[in-house]
PDB file of N, CA and C in Angstrom:
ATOM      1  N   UNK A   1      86.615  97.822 111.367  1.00  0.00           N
ATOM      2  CA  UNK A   1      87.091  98.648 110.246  1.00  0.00           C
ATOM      3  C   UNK A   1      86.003  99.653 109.849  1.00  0.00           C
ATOM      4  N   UNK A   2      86.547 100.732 109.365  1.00  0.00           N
ATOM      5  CA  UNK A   2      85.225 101.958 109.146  1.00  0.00           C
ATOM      6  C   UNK A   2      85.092 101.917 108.064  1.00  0.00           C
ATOM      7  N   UNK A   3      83.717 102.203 107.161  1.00  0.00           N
ATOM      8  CA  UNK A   3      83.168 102.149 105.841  1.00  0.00           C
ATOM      9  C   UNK A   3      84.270 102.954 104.871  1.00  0.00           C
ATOM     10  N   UNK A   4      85.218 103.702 105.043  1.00  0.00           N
ATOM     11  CA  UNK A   4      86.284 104.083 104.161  1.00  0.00           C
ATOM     12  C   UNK A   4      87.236 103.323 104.329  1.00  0.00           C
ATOM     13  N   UNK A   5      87.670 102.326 105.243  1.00  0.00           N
ATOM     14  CA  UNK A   5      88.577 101.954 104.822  1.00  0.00           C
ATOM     15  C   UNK A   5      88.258 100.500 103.770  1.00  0.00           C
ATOM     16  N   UNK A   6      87.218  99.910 104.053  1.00  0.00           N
ATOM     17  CA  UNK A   6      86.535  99.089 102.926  1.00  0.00           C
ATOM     18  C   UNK A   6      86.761  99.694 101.629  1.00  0.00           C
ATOM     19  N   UNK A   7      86.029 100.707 101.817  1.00  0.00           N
ATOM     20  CA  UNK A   7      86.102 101.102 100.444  1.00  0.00           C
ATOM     21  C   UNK A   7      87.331 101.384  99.301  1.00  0.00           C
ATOM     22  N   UNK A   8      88.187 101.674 100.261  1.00  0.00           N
ATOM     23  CA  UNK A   8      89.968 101.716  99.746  1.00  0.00           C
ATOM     24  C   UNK A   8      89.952 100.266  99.174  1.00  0.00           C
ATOM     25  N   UNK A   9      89.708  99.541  99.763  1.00  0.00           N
ATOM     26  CA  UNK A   9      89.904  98.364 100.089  1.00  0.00           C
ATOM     27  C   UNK A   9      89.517  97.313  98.290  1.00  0.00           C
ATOM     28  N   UNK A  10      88.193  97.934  98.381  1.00  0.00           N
ATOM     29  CA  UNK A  10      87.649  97.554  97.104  1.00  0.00           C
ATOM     30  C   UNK A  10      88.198  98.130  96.324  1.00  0.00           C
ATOM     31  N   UNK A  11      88.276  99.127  95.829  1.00  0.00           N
ATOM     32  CA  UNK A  11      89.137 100.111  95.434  1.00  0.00           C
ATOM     33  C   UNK A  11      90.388  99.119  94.753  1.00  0.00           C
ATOM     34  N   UNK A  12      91.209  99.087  95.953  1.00  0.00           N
ATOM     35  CA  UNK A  12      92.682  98.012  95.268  1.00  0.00           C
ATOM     36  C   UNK A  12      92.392  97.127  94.842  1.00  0.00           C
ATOM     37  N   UNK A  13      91.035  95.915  94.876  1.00  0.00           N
ATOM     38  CA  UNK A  13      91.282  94.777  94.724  1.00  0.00           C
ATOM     39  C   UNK A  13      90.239  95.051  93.375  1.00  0.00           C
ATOM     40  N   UNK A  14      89.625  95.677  92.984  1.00  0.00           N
ATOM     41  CA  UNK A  14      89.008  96.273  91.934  1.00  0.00           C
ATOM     42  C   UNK A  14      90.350  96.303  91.059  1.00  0.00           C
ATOM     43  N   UNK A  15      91.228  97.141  90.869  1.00  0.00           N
ATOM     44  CA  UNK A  15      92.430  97.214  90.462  1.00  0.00           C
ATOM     45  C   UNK A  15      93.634  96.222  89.843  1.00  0.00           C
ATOM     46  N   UNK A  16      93.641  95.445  91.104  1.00  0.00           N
ATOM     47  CA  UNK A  16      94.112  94.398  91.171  1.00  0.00           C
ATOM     48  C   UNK A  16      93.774  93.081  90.183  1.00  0.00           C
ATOM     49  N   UNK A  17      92.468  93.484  90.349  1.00  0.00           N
ATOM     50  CA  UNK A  17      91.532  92.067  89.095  1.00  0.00           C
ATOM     51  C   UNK A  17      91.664  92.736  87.712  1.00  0.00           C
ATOM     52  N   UNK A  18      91.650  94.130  87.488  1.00  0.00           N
ATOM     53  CA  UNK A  18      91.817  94.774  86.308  1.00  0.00           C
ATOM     54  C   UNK A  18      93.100  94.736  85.622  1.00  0.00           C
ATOM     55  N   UNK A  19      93.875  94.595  86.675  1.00  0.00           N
ATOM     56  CA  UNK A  19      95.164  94.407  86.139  1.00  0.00           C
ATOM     57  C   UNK A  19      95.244  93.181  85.462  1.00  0.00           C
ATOM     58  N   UNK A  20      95.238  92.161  86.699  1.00  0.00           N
ATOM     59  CA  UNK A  20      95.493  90.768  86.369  1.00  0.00           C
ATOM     60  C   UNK A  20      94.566  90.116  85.159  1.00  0.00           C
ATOM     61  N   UNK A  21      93.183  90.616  85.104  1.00  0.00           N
ATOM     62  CA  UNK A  21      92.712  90.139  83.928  1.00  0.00           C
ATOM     63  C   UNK A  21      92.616  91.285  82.762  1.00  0.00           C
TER      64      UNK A  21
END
């Protein structure tokens, strides 16, 4: 996987925890 798609990556799950908590 290439260093941008990580970063998307964090990105959503960053998101994801913001949401949920």
């Amino acid at each position: 996987m290439t260093l941008n798609q990580w970063n998307w990556i964090s990105v959503g799950v960053a998101l994801i925890l913001f949401i949920l908590l």
